[in-house]
N, C-alpha and C. Protein backbone atom coordinates (compact mmCIF):
# COMPACT_ATOMS: atom_id res chain seq x y z
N UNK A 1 -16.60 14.51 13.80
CA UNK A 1 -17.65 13.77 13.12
C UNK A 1 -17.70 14.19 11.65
N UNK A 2 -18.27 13.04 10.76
CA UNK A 2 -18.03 13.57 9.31
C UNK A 2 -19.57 12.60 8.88
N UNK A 3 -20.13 13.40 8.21
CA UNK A 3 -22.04 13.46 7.17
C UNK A 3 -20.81 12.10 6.26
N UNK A 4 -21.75 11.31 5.89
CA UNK A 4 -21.86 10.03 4.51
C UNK A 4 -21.32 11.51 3.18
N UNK A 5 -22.37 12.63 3.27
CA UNK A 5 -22.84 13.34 2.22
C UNK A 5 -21.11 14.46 2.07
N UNK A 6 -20.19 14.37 3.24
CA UNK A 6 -18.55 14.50 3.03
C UNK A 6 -17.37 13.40 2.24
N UNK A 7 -18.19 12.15 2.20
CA UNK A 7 -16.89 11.54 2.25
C UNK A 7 -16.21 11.24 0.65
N UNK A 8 -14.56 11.23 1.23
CA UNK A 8 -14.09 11.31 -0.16
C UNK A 8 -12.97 10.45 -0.02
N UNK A 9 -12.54 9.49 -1.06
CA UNK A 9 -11.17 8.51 -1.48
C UNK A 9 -10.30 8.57 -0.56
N UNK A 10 -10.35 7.72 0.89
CA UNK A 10 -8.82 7.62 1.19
C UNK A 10 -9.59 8.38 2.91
N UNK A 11 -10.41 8.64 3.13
CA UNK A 11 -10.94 9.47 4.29
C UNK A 11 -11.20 7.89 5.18
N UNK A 12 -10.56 8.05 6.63
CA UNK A 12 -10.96 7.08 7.53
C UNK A 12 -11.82 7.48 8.51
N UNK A 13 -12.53 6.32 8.54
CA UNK A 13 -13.62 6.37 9.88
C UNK A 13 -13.82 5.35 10.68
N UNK A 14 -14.36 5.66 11.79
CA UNK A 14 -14.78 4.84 12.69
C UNK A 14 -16.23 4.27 12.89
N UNK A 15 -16.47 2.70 12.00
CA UNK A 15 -17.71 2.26 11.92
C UNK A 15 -18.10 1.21 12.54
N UNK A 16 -19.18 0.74 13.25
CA UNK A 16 -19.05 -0.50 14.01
C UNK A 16 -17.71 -0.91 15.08
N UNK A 17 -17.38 0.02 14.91
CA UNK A 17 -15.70 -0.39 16.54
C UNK A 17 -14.85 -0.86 15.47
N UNK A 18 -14.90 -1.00 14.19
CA UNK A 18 -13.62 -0.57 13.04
C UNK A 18 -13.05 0.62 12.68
N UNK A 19 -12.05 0.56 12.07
CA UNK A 19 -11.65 1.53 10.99
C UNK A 19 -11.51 0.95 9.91
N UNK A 20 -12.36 2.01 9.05
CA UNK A 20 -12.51 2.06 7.93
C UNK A 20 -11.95 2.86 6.96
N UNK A 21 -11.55 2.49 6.16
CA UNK A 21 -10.74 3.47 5.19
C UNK A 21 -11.80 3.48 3.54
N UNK A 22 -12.32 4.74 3.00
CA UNK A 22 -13.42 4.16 2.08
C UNK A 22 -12.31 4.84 0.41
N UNK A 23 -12.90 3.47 0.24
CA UNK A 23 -12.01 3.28 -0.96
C UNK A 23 -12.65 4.21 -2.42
N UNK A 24 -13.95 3.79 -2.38
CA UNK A 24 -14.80 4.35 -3.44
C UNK A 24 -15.96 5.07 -2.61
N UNK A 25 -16.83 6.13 -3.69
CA UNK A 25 -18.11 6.29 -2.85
C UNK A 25 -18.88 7.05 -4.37
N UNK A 26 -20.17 7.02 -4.39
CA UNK A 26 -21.00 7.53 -4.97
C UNK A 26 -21.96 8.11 -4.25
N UNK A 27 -22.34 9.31 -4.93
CA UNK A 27 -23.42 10.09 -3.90
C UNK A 27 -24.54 10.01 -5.64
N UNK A 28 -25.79 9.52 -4.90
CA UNK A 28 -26.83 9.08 -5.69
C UNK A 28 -27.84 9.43 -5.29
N UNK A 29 -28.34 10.12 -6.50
CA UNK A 29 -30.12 10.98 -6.19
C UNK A 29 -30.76 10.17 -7.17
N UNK A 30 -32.01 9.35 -6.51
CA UNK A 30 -32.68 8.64 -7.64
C UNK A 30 -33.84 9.65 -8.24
N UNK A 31 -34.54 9.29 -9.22
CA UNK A 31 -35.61 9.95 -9.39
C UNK A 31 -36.66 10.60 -8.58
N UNK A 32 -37.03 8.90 -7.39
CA UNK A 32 -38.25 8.69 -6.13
C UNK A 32 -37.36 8.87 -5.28
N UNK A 33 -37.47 9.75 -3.91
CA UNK A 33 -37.15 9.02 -2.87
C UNK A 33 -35.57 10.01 -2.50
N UNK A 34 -35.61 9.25 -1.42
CA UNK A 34 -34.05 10.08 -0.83
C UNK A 34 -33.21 10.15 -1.29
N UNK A 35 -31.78 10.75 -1.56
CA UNK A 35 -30.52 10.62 -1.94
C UNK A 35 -29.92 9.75 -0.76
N UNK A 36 -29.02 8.79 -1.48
CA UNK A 36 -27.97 8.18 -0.60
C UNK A 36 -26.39 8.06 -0.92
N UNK A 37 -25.78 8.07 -0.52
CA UNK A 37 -23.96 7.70 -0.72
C UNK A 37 -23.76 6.00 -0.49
N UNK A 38 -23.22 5.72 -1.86
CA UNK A 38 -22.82 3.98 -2.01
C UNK A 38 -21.31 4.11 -1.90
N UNK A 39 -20.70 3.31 -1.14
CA UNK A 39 -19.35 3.09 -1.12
C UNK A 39 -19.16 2.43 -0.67
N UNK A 40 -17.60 1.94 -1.48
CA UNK A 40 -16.80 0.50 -0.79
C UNK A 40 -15.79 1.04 0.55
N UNK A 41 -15.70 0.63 1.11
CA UNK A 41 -14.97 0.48 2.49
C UNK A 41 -13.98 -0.43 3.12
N UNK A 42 -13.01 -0.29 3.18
CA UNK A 42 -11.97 -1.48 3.24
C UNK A 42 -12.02 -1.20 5.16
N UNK A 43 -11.57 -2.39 5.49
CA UNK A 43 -10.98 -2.67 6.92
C UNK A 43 -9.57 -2.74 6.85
N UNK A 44 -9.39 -1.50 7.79
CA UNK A 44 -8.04 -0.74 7.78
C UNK A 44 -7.26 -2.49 8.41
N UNK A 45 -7.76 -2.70 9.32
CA UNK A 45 -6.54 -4.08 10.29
C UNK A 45 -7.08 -5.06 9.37
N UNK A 46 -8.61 -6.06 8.78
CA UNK A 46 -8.07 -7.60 8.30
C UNK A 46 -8.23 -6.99 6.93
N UNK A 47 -8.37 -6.08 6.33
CA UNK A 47 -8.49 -5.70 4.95
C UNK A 47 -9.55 -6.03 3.96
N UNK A 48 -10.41 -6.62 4.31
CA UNK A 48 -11.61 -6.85 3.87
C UNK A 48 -12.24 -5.85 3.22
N UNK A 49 -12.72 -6.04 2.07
CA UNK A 49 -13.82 -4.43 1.58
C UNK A 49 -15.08 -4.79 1.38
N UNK A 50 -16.27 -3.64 2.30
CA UNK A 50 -17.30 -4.34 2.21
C UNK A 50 -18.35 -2.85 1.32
N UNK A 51 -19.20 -3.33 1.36
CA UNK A 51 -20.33 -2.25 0.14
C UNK A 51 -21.18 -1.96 1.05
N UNK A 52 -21.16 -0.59 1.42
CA UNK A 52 -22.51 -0.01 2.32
C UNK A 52 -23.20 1.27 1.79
N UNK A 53 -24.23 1.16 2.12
CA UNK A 53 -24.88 2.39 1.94
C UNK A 53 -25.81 3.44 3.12
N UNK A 54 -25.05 4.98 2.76
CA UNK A 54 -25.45 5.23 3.86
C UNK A 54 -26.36 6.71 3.71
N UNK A 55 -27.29 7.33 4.26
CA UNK A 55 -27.88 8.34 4.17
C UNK A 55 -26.94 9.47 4.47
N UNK A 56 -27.27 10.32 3.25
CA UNK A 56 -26.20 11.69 3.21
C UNK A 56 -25.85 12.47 5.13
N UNK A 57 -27.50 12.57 5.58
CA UNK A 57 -26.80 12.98 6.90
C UNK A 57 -26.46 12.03 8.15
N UNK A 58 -25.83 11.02 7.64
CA UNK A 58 -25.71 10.28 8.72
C UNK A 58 -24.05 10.57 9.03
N UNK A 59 -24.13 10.61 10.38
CA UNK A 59 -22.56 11.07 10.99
C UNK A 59 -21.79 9.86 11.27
N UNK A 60 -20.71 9.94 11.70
CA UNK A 60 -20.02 9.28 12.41
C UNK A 60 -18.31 9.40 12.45
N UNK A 61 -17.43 9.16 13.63
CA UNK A 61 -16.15 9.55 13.90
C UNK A 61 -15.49 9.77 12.69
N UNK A 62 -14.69 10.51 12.67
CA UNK A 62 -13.68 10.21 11.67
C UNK A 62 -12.18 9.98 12.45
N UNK A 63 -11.81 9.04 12.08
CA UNK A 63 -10.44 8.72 12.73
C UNK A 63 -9.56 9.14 12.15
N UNK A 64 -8.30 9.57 13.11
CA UNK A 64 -7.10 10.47 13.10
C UNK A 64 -6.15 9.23 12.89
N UNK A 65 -5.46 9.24 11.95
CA UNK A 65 -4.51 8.02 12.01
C UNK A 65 -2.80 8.97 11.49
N UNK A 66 -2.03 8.60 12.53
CA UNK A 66 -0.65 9.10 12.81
C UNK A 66 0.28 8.53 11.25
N UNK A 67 0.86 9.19 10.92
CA UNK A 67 1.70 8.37 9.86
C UNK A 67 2.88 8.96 10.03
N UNK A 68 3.84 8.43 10.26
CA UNK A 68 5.57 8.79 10.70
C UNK A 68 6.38 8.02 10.49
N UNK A 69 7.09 9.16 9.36
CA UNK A 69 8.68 8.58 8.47
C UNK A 69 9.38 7.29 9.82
N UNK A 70 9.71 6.56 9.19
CA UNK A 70 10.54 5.47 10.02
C UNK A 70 11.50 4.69 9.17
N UNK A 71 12.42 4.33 9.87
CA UNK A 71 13.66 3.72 8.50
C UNK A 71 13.54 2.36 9.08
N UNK A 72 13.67 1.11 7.82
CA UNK A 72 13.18 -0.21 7.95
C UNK A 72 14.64 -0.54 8.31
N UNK A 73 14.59 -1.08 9.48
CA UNK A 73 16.38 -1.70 9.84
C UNK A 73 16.55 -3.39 8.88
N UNK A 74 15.82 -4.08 9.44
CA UNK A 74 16.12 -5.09 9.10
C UNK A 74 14.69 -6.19 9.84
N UNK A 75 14.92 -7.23 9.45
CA UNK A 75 13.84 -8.53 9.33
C UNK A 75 14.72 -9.78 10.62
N UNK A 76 14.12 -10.22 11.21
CA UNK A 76 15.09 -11.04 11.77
C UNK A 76 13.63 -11.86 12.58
N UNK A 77 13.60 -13.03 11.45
CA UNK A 77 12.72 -14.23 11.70
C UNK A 77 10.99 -13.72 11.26
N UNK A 78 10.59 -13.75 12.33
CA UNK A 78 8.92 -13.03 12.06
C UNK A 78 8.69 -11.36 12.45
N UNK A 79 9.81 -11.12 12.95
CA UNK A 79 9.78 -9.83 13.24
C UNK A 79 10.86 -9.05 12.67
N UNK A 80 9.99 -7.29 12.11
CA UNK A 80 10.60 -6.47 11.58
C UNK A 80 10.78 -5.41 12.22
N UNK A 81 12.39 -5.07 11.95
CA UNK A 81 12.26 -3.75 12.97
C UNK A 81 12.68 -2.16 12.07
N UNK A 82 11.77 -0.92 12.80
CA UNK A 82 12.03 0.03 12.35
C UNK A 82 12.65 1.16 13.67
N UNK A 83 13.08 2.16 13.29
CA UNK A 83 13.68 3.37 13.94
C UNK A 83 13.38 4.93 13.33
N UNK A 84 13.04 5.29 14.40
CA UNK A 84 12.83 6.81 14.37
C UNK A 84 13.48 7.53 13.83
N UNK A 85 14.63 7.94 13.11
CA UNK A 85 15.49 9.01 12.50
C UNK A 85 15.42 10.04 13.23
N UNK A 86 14.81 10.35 14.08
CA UNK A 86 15.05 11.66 14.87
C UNK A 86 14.75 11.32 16.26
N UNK A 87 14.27 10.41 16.90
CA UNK A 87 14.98 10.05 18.54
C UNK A 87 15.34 8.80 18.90
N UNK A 88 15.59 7.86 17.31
CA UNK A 88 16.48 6.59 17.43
C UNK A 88 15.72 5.81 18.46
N UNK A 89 14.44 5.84 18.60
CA UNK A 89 13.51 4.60 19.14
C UNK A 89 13.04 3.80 18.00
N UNK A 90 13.11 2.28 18.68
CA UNK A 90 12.86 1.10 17.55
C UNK A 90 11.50 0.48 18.27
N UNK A 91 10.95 0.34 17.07
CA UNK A 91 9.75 -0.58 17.04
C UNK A 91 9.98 -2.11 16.88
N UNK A 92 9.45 -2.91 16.96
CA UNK A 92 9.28 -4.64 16.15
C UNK A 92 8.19 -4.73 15.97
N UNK A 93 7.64 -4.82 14.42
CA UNK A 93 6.09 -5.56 14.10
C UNK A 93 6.74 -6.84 13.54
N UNK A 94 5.12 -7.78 13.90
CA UNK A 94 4.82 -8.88 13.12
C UNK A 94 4.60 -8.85 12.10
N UNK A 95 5.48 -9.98 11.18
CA UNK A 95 4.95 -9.95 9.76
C UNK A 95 3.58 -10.19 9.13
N UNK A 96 2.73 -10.37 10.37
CA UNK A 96 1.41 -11.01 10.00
C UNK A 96 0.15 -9.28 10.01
N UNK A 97 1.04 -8.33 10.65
CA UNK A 97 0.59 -6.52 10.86
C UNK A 97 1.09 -6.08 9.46
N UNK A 98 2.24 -6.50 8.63
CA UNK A 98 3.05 -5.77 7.69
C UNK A 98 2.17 -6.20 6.23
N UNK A 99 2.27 -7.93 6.44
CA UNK A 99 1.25 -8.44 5.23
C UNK A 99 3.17 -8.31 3.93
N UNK A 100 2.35 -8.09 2.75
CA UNK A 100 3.35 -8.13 1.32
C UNK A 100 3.66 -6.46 1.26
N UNK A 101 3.93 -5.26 2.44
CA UNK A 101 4.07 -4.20 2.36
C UNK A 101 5.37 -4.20 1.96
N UNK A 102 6.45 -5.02 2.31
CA UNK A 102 7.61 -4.22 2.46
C UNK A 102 8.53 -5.10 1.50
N UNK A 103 7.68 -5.87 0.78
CA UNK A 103 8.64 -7.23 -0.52
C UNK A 103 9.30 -6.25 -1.39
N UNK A 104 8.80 -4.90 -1.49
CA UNK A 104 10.07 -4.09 -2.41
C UNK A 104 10.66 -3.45 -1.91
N UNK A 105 11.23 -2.83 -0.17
CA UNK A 105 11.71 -2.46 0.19
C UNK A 105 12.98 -3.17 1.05
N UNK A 106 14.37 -2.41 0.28
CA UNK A 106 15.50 -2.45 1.02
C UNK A 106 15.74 -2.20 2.63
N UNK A 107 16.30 -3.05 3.10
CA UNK A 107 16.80 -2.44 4.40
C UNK A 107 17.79 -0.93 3.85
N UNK A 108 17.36 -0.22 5.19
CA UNK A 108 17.77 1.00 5.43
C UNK A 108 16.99 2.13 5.01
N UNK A 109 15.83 1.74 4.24
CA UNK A 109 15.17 2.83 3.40
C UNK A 109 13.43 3.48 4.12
N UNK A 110 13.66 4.15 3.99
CA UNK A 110 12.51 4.72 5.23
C UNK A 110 11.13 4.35 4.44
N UNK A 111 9.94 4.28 4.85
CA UNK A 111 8.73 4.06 5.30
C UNK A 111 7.86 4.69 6.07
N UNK A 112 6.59 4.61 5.73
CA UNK A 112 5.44 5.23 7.08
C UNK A 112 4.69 4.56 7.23
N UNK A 113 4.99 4.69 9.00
CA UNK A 113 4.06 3.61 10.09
C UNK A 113 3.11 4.14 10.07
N UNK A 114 1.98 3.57 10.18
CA UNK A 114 0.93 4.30 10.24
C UNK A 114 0.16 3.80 11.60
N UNK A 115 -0.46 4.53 12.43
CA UNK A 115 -0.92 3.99 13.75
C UNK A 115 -2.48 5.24 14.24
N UNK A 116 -3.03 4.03 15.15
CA UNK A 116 -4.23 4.81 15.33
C UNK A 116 -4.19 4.81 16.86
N UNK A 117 -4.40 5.81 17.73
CA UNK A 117 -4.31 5.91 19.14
C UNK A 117 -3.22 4.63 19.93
N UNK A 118 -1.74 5.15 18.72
CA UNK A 118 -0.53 4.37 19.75
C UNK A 118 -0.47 3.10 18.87
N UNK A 119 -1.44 2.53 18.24
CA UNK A 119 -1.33 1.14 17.67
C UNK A 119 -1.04 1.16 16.30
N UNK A 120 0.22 0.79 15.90
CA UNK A 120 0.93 0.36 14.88
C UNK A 120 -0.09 -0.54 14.34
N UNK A 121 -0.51 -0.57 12.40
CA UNK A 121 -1.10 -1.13 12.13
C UNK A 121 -0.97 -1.55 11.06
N UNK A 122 -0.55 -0.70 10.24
CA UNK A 122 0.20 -0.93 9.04
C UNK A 122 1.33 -0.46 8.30
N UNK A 123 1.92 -0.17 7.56
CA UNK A 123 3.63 -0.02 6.53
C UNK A 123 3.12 0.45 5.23
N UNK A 124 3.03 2.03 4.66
CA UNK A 124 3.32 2.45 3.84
C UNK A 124 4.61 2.42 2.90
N UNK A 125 4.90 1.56 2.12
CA UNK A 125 6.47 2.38 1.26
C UNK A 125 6.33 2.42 0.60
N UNK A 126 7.46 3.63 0.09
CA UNK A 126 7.62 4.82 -0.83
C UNK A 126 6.57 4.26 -1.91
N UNK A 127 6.56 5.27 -2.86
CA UNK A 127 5.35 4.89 -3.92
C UNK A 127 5.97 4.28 -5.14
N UNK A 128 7.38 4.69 -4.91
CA UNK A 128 8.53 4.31 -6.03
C UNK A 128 9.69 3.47 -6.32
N UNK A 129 10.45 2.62 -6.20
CA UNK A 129 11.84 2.48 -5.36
C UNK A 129 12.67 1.31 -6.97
N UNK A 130 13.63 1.91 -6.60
CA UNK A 130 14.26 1.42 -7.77
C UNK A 130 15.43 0.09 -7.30
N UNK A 131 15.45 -1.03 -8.28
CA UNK A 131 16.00 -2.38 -7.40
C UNK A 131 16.73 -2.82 -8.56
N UNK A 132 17.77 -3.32 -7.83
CA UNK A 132 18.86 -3.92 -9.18
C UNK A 132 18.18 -5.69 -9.15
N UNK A 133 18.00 -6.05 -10.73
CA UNK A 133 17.65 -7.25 -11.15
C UNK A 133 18.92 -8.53 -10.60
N UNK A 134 18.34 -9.29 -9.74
CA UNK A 134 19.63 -10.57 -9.36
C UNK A 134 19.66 -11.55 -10.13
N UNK A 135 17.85 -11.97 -10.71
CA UNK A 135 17.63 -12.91 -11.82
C UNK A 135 16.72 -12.84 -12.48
N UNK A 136 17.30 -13.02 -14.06
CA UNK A 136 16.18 -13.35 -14.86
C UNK A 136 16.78 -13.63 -16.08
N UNK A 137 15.88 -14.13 -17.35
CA UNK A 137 16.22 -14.96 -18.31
C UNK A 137 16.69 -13.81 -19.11
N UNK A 138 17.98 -14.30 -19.61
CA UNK A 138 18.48 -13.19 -21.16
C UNK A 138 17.60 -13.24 -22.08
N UNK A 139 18.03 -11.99 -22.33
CA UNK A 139 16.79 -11.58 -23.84
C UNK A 139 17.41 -12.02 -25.11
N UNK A 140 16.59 -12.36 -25.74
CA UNK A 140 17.02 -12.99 -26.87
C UNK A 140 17.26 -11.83 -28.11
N UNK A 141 18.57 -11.81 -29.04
CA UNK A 141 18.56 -10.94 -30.07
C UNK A 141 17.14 -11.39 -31.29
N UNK A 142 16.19 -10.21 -30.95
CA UNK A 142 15.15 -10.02 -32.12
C UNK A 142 13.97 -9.76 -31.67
N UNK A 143 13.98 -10.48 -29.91
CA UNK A 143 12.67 -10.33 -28.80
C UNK A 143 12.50 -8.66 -28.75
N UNK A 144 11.56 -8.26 -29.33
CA UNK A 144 11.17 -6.86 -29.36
C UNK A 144 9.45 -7.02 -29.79
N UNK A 145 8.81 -8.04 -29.44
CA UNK A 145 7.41 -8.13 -29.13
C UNK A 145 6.62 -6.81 -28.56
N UNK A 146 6.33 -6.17 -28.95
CA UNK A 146 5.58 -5.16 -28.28
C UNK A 146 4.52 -5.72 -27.01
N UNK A 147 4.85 -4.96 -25.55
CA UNK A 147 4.37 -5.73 -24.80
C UNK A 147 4.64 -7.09 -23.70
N UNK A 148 5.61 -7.52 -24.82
CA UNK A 148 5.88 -9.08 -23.96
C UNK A 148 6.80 -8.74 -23.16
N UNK A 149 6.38 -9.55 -22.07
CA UNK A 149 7.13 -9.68 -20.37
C UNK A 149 7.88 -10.64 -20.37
N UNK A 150 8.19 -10.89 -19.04
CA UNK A 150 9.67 -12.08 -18.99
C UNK A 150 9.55 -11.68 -17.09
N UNK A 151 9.43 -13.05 -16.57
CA UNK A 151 9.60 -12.53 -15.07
C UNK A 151 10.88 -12.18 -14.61
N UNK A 152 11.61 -11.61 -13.39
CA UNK A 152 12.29 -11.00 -12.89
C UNK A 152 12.72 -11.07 -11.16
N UNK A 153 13.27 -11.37 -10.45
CA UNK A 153 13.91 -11.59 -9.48
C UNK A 153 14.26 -10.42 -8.80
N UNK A 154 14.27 -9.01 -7.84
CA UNK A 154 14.84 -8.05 -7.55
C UNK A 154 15.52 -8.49 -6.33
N UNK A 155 16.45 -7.14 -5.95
CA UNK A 155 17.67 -7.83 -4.75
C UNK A 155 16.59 -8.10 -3.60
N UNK A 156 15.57 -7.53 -3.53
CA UNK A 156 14.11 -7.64 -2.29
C UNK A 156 14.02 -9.18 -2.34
N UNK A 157 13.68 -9.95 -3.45
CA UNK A 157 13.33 -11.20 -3.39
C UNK A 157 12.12 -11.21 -3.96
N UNK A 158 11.57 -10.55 -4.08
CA UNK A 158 10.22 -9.75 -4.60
C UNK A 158 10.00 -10.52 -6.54
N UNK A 159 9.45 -10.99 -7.19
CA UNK A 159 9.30 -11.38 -8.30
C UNK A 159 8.26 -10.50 -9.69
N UNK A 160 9.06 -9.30 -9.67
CA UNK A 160 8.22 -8.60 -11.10
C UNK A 160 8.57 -9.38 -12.64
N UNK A 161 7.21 -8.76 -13.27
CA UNK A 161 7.14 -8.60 -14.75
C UNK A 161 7.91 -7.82 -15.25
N UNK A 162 8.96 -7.96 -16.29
CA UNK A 162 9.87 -6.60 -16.91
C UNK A 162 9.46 -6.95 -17.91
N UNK A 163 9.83 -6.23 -19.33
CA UNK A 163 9.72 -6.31 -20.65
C UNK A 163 11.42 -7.21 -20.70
N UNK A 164 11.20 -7.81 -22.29
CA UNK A 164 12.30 -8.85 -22.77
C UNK A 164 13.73 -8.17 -23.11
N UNK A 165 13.51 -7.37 -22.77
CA UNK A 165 14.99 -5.96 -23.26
C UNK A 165 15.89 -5.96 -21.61
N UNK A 166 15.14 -6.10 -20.61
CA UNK A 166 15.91 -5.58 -18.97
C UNK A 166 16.90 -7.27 -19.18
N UNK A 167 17.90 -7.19 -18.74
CA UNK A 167 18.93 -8.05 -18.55
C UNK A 167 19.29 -7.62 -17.12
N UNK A 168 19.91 -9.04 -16.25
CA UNK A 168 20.30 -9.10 -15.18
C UNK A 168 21.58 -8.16 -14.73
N UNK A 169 21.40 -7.51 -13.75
CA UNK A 169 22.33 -6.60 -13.33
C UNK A 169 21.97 -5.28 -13.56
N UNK A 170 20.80 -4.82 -14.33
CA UNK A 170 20.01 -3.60 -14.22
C UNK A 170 19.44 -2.67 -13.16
N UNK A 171 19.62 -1.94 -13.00
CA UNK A 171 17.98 -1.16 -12.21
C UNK A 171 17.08 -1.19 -12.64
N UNK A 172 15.92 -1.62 -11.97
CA UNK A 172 14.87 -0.65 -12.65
C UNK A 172 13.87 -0.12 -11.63
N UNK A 173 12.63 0.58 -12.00
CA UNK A 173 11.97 1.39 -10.79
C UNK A 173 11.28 0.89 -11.43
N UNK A 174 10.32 0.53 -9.67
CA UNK A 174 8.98 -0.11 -9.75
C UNK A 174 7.99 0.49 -8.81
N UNK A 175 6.54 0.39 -9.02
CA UNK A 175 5.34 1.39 -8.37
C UNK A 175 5.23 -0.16 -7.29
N UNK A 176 5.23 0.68 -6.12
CA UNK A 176 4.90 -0.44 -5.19
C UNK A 176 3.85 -0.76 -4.87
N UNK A 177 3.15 0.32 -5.62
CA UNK A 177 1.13 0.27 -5.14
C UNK A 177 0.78 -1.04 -6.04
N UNK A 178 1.41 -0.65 -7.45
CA UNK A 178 0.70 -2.04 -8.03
C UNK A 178 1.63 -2.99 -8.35
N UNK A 179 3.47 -2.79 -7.90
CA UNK A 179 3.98 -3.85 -8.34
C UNK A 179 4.69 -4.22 -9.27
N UNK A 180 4.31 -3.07 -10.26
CA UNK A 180 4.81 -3.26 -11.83
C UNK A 180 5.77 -2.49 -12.25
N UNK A 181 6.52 -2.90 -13.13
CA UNK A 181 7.86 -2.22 -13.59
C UNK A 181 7.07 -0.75 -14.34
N UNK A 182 7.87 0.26 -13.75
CA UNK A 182 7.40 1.31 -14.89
C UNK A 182 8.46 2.11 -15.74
N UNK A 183 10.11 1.47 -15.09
CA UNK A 183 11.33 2.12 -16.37
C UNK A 183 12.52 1.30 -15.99
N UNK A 184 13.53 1.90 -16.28
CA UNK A 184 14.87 1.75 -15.91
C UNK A 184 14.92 3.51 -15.03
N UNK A 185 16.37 3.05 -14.31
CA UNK A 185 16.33 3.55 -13.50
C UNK A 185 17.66 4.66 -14.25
């Protein structure tokens, strides 16, 4: 069990027969009156984030959620499959469990499943991963705009923002949390 008056960025719980994963939280003493904790709360399975507020000693579960390295084999129709690296058991999720998790990840490149009592729920990958450019428009000699983008094509299929300097046939490394180019590789 975990107090409102514990919780911190990224801590899951069990609220209403959800899991919750709380994204933000403020712990607030007004002038009058009780202290309370404000925070946003995402829904770990439809992803929804909702705003609650809760009294510092109020309890409730905290959920244990499993996360284990797994290597992404391959995609074949609506279903994706992964494998254990250390006892070569394969999973298949639905792409409708995975969501836009895995648009920058290569086959063969490992990942973490993340699961709550046995149930696969969602696809962590890497925080980083570097992808050779298949398409995008040549840069023009003089395009040195500070700032200006140019979209981009990676071997994923995946469609980033690069700056007007990356030409096709590059690497570059991209943050998969938000998507965005952050160098060459």
């Amino acid at each position: 069990m975990i107090s409102a008056g514990e919780f911190r960025n990224g801590v899951t719980i069990e609220y209403e027969n959800n899991l919750y994963q709380i994204i933000e939280f403020q712990h607030v003493k007004p002038g009058k009156g009780a202290a309370f904790v404000r925070c946003k709360i995402k829904n770990i399975k439809t992803g929804s984030v909702l705003e609650k507020t809760f009294r510092p000693n109020e309890k409730m579960p905290k959920a244990h959620i499993e996360r284990k390295d797994m290597q992404y084999l391959y995609a074949d129709g609506e279903l994706y499959h992964f494998m254990d690296v250390n006892t070569y058991d394969q999973i298949a999720l639905n792409a409708s469990s995975i969501g836009d998790n895995l648009k920058f990840v290569k086959e063969n490149e490992m990942v973490k499943v993340l699961s709550h009592q046995g149930n696969v729920f969602d696809i962590e990958p890497p925080l980083s991963v570097e992808l050779k450019i298949t398409d995008t428009e040549p840069g023009l000699k003089g395009d040195t705009a500070t700032g200006a983008t140019k979209a981009a094509i990676v071997e994923t299929g995946a469609r980033v923002m690069v700056p007007l300097f990356i030409e096709q046939g590059e690497v570059i490394r991209i943050d998969t949390r938000t998507g965005e180019y952050t160098g060459r590789a």
